[in-house]
Protein backbone atom coordinates (compact mmCIF):
# COMPACT_ATOMS: atom_id res chain seq x y z
CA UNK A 1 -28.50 -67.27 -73.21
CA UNK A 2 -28.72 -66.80 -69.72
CA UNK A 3 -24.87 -67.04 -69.12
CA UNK A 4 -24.72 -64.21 -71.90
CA UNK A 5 -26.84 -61.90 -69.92
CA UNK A 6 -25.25 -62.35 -66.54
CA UNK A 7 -21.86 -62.01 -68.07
CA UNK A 8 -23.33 -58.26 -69.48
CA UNK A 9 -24.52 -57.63 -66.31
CA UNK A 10 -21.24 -58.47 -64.16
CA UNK A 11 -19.10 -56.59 -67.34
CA UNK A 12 -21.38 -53.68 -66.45
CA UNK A 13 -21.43 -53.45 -62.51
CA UNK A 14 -17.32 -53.81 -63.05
CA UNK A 15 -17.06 -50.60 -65.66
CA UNK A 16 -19.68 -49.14 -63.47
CA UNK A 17 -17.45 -49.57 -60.34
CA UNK A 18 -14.04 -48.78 -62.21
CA UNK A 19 -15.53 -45.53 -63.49
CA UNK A 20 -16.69 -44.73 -59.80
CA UNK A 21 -13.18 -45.51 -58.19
CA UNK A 22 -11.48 -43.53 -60.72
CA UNK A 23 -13.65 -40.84 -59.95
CA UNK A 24 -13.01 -40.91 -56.46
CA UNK A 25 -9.17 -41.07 -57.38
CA UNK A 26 -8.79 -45.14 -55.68
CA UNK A 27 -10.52 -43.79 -52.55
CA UNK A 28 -13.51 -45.31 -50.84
CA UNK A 29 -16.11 -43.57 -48.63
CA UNK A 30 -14.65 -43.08 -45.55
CA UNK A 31 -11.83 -41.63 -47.04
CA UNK A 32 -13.55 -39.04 -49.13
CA UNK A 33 -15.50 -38.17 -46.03
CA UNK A 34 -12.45 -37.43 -44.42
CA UNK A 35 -10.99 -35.44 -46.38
CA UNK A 36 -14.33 -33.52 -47.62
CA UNK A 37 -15.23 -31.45 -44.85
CA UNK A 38 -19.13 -30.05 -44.26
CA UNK A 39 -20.32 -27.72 -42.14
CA UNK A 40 -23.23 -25.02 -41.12
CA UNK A 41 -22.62 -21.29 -41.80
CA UNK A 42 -23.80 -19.83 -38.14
CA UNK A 43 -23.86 -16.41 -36.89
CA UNK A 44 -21.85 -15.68 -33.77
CA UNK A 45 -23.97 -14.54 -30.75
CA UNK A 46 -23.24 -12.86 -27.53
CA UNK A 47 -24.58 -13.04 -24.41
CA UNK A 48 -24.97 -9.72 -22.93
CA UNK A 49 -25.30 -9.46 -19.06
CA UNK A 50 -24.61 -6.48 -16.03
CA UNK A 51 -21.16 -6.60 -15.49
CA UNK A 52 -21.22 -6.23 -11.12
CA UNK A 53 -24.16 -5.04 -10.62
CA UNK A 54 -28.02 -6.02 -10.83
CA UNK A 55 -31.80 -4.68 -10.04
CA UNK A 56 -34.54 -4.03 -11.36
CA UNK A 57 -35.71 -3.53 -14.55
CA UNK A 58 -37.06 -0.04 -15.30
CA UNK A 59 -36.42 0.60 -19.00
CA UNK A 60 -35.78 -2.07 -21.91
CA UNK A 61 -36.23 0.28 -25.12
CA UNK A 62 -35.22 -3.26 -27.48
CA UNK A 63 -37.09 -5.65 -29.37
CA UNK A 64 -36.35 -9.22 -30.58
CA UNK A 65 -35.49 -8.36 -34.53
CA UNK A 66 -34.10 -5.05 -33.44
CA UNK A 67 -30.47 -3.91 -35.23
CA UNK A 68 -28.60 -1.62 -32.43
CA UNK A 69 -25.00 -0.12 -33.34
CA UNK A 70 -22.02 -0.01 -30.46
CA UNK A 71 -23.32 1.75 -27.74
CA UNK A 72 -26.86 1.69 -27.68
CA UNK A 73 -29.02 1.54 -24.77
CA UNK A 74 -29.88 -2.04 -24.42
CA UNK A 75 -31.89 -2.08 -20.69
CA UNK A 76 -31.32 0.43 -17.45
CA UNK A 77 -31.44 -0.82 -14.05
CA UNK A 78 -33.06 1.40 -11.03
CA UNK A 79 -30.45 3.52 -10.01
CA UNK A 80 -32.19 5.19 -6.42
CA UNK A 81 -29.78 2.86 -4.09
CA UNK A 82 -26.41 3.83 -5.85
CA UNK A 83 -27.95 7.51 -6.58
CA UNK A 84 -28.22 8.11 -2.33
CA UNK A 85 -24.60 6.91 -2.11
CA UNK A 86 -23.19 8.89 -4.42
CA UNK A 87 -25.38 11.80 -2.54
CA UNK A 88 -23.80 10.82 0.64
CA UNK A 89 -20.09 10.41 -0.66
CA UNK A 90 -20.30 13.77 -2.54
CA UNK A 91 -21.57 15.11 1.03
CA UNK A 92 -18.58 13.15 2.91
CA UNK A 93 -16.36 14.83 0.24
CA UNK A 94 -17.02 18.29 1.01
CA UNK A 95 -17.25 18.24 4.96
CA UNK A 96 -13.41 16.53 4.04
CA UNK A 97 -12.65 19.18 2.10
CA UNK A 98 -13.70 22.07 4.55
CA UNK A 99 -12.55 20.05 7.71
CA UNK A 100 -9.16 20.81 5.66
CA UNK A 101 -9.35 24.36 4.95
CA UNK A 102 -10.02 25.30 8.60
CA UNK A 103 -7.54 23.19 9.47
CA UNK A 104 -5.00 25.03 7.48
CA UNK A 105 -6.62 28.83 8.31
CA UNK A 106 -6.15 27.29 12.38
CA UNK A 107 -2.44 26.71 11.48
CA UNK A 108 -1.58 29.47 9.68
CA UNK A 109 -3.16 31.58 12.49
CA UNK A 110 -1.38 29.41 14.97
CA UNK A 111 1.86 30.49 13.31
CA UNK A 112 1.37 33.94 13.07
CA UNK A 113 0.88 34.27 16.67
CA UNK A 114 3.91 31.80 17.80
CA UNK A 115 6.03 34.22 15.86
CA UNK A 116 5.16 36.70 17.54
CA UNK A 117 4.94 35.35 20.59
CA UNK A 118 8.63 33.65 20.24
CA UNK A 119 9.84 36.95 19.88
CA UNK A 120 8.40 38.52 22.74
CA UNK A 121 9.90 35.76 24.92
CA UNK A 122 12.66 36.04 23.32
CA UNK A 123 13.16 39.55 23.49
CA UNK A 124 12.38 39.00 27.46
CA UNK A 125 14.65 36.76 27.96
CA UNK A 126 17.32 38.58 26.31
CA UNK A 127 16.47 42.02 29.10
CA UNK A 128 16.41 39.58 31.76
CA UNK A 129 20.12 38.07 31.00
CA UNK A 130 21.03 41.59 30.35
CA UNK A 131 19.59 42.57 33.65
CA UNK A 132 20.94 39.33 35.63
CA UNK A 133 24.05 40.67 33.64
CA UNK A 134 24.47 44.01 35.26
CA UNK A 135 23.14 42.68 38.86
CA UNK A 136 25.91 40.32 39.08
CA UNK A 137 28.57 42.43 37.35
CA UNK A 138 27.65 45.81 39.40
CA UNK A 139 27.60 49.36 37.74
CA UNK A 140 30.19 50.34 35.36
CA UNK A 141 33.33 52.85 36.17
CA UNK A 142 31.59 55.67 33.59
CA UNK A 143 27.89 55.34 35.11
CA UNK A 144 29.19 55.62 38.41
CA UNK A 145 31.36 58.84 37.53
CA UNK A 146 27.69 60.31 35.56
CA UNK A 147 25.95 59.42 38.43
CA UNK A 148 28.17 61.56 40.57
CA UNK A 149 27.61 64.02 38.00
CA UNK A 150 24.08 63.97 38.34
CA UNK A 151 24.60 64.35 42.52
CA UNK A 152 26.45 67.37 42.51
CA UNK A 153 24.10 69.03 39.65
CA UNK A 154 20.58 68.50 42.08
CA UNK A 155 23.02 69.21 45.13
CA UNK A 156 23.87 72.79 43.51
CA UNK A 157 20.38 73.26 42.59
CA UNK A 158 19.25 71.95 46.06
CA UNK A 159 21.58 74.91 47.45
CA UNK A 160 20.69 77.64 45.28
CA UNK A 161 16.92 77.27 45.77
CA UNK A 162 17.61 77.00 49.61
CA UNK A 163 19.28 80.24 49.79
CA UNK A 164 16.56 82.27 47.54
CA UNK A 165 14.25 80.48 49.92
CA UNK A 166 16.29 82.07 53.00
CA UNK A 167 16.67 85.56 51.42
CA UNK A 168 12.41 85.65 50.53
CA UNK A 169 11.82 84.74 54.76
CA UNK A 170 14.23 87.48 55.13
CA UNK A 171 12.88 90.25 53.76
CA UNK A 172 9.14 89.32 54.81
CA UNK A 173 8.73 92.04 58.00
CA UNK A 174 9.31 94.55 54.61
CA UNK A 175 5.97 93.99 53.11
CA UNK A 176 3.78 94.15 56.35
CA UNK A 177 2.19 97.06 55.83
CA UNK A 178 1.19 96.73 52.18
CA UNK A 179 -1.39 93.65 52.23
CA UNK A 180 -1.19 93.45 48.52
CA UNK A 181 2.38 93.09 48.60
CA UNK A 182 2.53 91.10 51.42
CA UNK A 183 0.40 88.44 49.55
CA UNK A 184 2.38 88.07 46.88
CA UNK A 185 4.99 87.97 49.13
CA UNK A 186 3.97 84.71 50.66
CA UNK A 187 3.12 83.19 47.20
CA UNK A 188 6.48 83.24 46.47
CA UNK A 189 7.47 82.00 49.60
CA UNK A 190 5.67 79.13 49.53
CA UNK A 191 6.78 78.67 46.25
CA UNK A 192 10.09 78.43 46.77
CA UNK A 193 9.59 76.24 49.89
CA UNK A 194 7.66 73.96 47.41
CA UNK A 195 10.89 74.36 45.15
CA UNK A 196 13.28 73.78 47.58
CA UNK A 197 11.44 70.28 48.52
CA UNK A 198 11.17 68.59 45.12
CA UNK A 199 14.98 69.88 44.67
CA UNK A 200 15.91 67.67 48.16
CA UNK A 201 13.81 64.46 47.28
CA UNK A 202 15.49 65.03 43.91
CA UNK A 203 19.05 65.45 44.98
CA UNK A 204 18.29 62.50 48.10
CA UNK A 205 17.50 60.08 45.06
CA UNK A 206 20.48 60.46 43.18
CA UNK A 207 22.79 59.97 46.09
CA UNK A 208 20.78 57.24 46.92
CA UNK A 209 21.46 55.93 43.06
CA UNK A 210 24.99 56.64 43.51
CA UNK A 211 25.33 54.76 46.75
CA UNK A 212 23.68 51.41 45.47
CA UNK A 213 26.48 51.62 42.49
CA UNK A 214 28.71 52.28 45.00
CA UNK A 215 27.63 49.23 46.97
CA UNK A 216 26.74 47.14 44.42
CA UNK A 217 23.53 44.72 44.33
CA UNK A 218 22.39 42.77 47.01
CA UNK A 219 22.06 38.96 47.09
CA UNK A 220 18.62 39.12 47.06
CA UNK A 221 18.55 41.01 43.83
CA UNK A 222 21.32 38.76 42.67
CA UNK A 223 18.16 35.75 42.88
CA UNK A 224 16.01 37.80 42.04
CA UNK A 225 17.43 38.57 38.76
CA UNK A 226 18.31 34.98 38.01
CA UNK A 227 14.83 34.12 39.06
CA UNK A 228 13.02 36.37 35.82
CA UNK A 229 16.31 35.10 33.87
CA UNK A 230 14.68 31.57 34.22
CA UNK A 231 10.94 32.15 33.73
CA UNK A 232 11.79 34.25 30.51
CA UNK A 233 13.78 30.50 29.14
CA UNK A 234 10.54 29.12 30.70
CA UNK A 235 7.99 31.42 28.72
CA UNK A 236 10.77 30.67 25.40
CA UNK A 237 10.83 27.08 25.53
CA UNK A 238 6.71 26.74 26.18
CA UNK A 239 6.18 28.66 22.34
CA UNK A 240 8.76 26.01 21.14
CA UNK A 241 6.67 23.52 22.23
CA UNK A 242 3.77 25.14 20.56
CA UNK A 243 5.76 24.30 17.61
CA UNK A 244 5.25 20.81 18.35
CA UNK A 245 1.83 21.25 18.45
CA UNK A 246 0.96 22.90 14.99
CA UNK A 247 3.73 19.88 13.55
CA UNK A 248 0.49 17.85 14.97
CA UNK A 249 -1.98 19.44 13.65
CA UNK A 250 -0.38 19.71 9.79
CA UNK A 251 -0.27 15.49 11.01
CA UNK A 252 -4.34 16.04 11.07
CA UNK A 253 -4.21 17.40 7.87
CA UNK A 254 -2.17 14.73 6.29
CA UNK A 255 -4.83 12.34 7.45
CA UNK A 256 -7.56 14.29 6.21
CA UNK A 257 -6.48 14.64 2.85
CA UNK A 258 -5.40 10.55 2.82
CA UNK A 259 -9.77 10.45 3.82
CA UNK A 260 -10.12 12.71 0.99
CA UNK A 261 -8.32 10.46 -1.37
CA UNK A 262 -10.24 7.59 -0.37
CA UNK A 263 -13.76 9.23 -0.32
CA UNK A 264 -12.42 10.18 -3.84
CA UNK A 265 -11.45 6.75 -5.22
CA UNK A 266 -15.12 6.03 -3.28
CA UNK A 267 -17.06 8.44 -5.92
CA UNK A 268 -15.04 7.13 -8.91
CA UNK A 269 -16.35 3.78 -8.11
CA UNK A 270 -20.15 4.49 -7.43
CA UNK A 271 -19.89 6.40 -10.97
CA UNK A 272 -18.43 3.62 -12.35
CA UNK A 273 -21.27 1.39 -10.75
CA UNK A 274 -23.73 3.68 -12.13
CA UNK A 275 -22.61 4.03 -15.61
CA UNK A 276 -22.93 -0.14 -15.43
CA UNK A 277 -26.73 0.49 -14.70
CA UNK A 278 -27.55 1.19 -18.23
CA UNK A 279 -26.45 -1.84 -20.43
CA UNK A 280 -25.18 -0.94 -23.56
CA UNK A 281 -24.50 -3.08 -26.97
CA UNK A 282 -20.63 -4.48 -27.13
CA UNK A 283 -21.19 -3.99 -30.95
CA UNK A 284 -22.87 -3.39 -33.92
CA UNK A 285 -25.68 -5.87 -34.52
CA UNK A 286 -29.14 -7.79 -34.19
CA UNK A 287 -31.37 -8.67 -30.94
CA UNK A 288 -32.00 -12.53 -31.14
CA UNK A 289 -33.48 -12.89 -27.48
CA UNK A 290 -34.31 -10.91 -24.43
CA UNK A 291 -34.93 -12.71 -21.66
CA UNK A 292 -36.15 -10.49 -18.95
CA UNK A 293 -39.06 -7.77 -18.79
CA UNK A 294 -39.54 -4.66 -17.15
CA UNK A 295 -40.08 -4.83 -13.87
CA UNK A 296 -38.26 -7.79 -13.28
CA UNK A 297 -34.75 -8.36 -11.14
CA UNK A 298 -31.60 -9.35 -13.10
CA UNK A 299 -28.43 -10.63 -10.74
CA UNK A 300 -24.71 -9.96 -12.04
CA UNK A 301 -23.47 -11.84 -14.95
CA UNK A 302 -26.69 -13.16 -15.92
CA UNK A 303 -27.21 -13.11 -19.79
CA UNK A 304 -30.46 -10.72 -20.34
CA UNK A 305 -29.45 -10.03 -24.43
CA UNK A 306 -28.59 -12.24 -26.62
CA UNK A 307 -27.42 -9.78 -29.88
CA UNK A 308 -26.11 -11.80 -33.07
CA UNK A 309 -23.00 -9.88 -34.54
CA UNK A 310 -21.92 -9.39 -38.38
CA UNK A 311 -19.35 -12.44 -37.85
CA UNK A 312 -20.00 -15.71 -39.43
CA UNK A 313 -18.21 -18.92 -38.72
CA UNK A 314 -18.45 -22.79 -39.18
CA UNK A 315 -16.90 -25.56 -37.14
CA UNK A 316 -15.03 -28.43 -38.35
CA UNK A 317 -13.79 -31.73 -37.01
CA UNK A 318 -10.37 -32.51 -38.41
CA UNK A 319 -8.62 -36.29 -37.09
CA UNK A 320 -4.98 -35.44 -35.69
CA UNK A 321 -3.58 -36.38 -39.47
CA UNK A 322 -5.11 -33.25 -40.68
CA UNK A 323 -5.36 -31.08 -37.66
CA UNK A 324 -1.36 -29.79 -38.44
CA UNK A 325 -3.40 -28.24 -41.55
CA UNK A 326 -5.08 -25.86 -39.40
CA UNK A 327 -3.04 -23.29 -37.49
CA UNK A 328 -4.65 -19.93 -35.61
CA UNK A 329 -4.67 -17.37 -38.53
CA UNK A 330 -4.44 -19.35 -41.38
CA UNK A 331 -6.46 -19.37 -44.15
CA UNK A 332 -8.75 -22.34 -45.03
CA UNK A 333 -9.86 -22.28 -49.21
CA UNK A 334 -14.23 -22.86 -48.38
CA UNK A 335 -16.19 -23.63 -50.97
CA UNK A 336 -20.59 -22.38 -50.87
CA UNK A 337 -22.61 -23.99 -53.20
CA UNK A 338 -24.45 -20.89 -53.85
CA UNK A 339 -21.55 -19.05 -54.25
CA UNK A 340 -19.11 -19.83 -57.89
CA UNK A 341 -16.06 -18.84 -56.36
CA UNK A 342 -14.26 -20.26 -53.48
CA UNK A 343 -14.08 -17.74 -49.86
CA UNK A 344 -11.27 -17.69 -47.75
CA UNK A 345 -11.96 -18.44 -43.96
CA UNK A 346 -9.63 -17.71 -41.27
CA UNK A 347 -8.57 -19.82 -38.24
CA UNK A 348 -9.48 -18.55 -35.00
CA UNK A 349 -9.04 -21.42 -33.00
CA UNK A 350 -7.82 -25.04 -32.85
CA UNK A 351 -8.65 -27.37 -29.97
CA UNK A 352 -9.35 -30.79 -28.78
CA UNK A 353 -12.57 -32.20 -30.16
CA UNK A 354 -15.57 -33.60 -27.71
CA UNK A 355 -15.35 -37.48 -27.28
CA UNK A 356 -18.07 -38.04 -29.83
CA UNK A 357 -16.46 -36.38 -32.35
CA UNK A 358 -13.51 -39.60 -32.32
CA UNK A 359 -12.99 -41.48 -35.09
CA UNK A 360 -13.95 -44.96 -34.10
CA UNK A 361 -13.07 -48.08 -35.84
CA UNK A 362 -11.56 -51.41 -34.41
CA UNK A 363 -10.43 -50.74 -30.89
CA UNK A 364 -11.46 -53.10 -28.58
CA UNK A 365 -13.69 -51.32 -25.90
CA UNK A 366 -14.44 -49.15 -28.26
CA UNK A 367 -11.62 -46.64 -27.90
CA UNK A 368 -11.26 -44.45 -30.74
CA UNK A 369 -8.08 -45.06 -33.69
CA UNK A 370 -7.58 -41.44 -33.90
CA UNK A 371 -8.96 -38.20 -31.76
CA UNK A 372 -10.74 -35.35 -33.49
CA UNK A 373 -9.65 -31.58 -33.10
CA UNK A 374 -12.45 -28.46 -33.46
CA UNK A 375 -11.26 -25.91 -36.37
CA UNK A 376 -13.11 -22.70 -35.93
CA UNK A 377 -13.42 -20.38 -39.15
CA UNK A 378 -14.81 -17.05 -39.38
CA UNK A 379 -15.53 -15.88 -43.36
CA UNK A 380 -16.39 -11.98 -44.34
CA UNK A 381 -19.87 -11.79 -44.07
CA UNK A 382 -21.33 -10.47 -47.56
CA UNK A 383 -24.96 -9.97 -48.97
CA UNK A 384 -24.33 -13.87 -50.23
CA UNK A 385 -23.67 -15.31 -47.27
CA UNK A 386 -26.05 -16.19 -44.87
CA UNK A 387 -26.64 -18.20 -41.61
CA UNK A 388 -27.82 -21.67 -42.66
CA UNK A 389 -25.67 -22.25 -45.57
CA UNK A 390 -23.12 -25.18 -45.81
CA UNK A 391 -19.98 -25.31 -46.06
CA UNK A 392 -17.18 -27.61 -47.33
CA UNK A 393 -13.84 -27.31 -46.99
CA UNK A 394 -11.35 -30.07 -49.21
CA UNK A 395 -8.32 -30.50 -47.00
CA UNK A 396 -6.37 -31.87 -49.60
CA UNK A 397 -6.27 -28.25 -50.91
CA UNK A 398 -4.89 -26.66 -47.67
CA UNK A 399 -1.15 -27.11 -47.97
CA UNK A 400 0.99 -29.02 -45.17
CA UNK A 401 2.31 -26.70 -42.67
């Protein structure tokens, strides 16, 4: 009887295990762990942080719980320190800037008067060759023949003032004994005599005009004209070389407005600074953690926010058999237990696996048989889906790639 029951028994266990193995399609444990896949819906976070600069804390206008969209003021750092050197580099900007335009009113008025003054010297020097010119060349053939023109003219006026000069002292005894006659008598006299003088100086200068052209200039007014010849090239080449100086000072003015530039690149990049003061969401979501408070000092780069985005995601380890499954943007069939219908996840990434994630078996030292590879996979969120849920994945579904 007892041989009956443990033959049941051992006719049971053996349909029991056939069913199971048939179930599993031939496949034991390990294998259906291996190709079932499980993993933990999580919510991506970000760590938000000052991006170059830090301070203090004087506004935080979040809470822990809080949903913020793109763009929302997260936490504001004291801006008095880059608000003074903006002050001062708007100031440096506009002493630049009128530096500049008196520089340019000084060398426009600089030009104006070289112009002139180049062409009063050279208006000079063109009377002095002129004059050095004539010296050295002597009068011409028709001023000498005017000239002697001009002699005989105050010579015949010389002579006929000298004889109604004579023929007035001539008839003077005629008007002795009428006083009143007798004075104007004399008044004409003398006025004649006063004639006949200004006639002689007269006629002495033009003969001695004509006898210079006759003669010709003398060596000393040979050097002398030569001599003015040379300072009026003297006074001409000194405005040219004013030139040189306003080509300096438009130098100045090059400089200046390479300062300007600068001080203007400077201004940019305090505004920039200051527009990092105030830390703003990278994107729509929730505040999981803040980790200073008001008041307090926060350096560069250090993570003050942590916000939790829309994105969800699960990680899964895949042995280098299955890993050429999994390619960056391809989609991966996962399966919710809440949810009746399969969703379709997309790759992200695909890279080597932690150590501890190895698949160990037999190795002696215990090396692993085959290395593990990290499949990330973002789903659509929906109203569904939420952190916390698992997630399996049957790589026997994904086709080979």
């Amino acid at each position: 009887m007892k041989k009956q029951v443990a033959a049941i028994v051992v006719l049971a266990l053996a349909l029991s295990g056939g069913g199971w193995m048939l179930a599993a399609q031939g496949k034991d444990a390990v294998t259906l762990a291996s190709s079932n896949k499980g993993s933990i819906l999580t919510a991506e976070q970000v760590n938000v942080s000052f991006q170059g600069v830090g301070g203090k804390i004087i506004d935080l206008p979040i809470k822990e719980e809080q949903t913020v969209r793109k763009g929302d003021v997260l936490m504001t750092l004291d801006p008095t320190d880059i608000d003074l050197q903006l002050r001062k580099a708007q100031a440096d900007v506009e002493v630049t800037t009128l530096k500049i335009k008196q520089a340019e009113d000084g060398i426009q008025v600089a030009q104006s008067k070289l112009g002139n003054a180049v062409k009063q010297a050279q208006l000079g020097l063109s009377q002095a060759e002129t004059q050095e010119a004539q010296v050295a060349d002597g009068a011409r053939s028709e001023d000498i023949e005017r000239q002697k023109l001009a002699v005989a003219a105050s010579e015949e006026a010389y002579t006929h003032a000298l004889k109604l000069y004579n023929q007035l002292l001539n008839t003077e005894e005629a008007y002795d004994s009428n006083p009143y006659s007798y004075k104007d008598h004399r008044d004409a006299v003398e006025n004649a005599r006063s004639q006949v003088t200004t006639l002689e100086n007269a006629r002495n200068q033009q003969k001695a005009v004509l006898d210079k052209m006759l003669a010709g200039a003398t060596d000393k007014e040979r050097k002398l004209a030569a001599l003015q010849a040379d300072r009026a090239k003297a006074v001409v080449e000194q405005q040219q070389l004013a030139e040189g100086d306003i080509a300096n000072q438009r130098i100045g003015i090059e400089a200046l407005n390479k300062q300007l530039e600068q001080l203007n690149i400077l201004m940019d990049s305090l505004k920039v600074q200051k527009d990092r003061f105030t830390l703003r969401a990278p994107g729509d979501g929730k505040v999981v953690k803040i980790m200073p408070k008001t008041g307090e000092n926060v350096g560069s780069g250090m993570p003050v926010v942590v916000l939790e985005t829309g994105k969800l995601y699960y990680d899964l380890y895949v042995d280098e058999r299955q890993v050429g499954k999994f390619q960056a943007g391809s989609a991966v069939p996962t399966h919710f237990a809440a949810l009746p219908d399969k969703v379709e996840g997309k790759v992200q990434f695909v890279t080597a696996a932690p150590q501890f994630a190895a698949l160990r078996m037999s190795r002696e030292k215990g090396t692993a048989d085959l290395n593990s590879f990290q499949v990330r996979v973002y789903v659509e969120r929906t109203d569904k889906l939420l952190p916390g849920m698992t997630a399996e994945v049957r790589v026997d579904e994904i086709p080979a790639r």
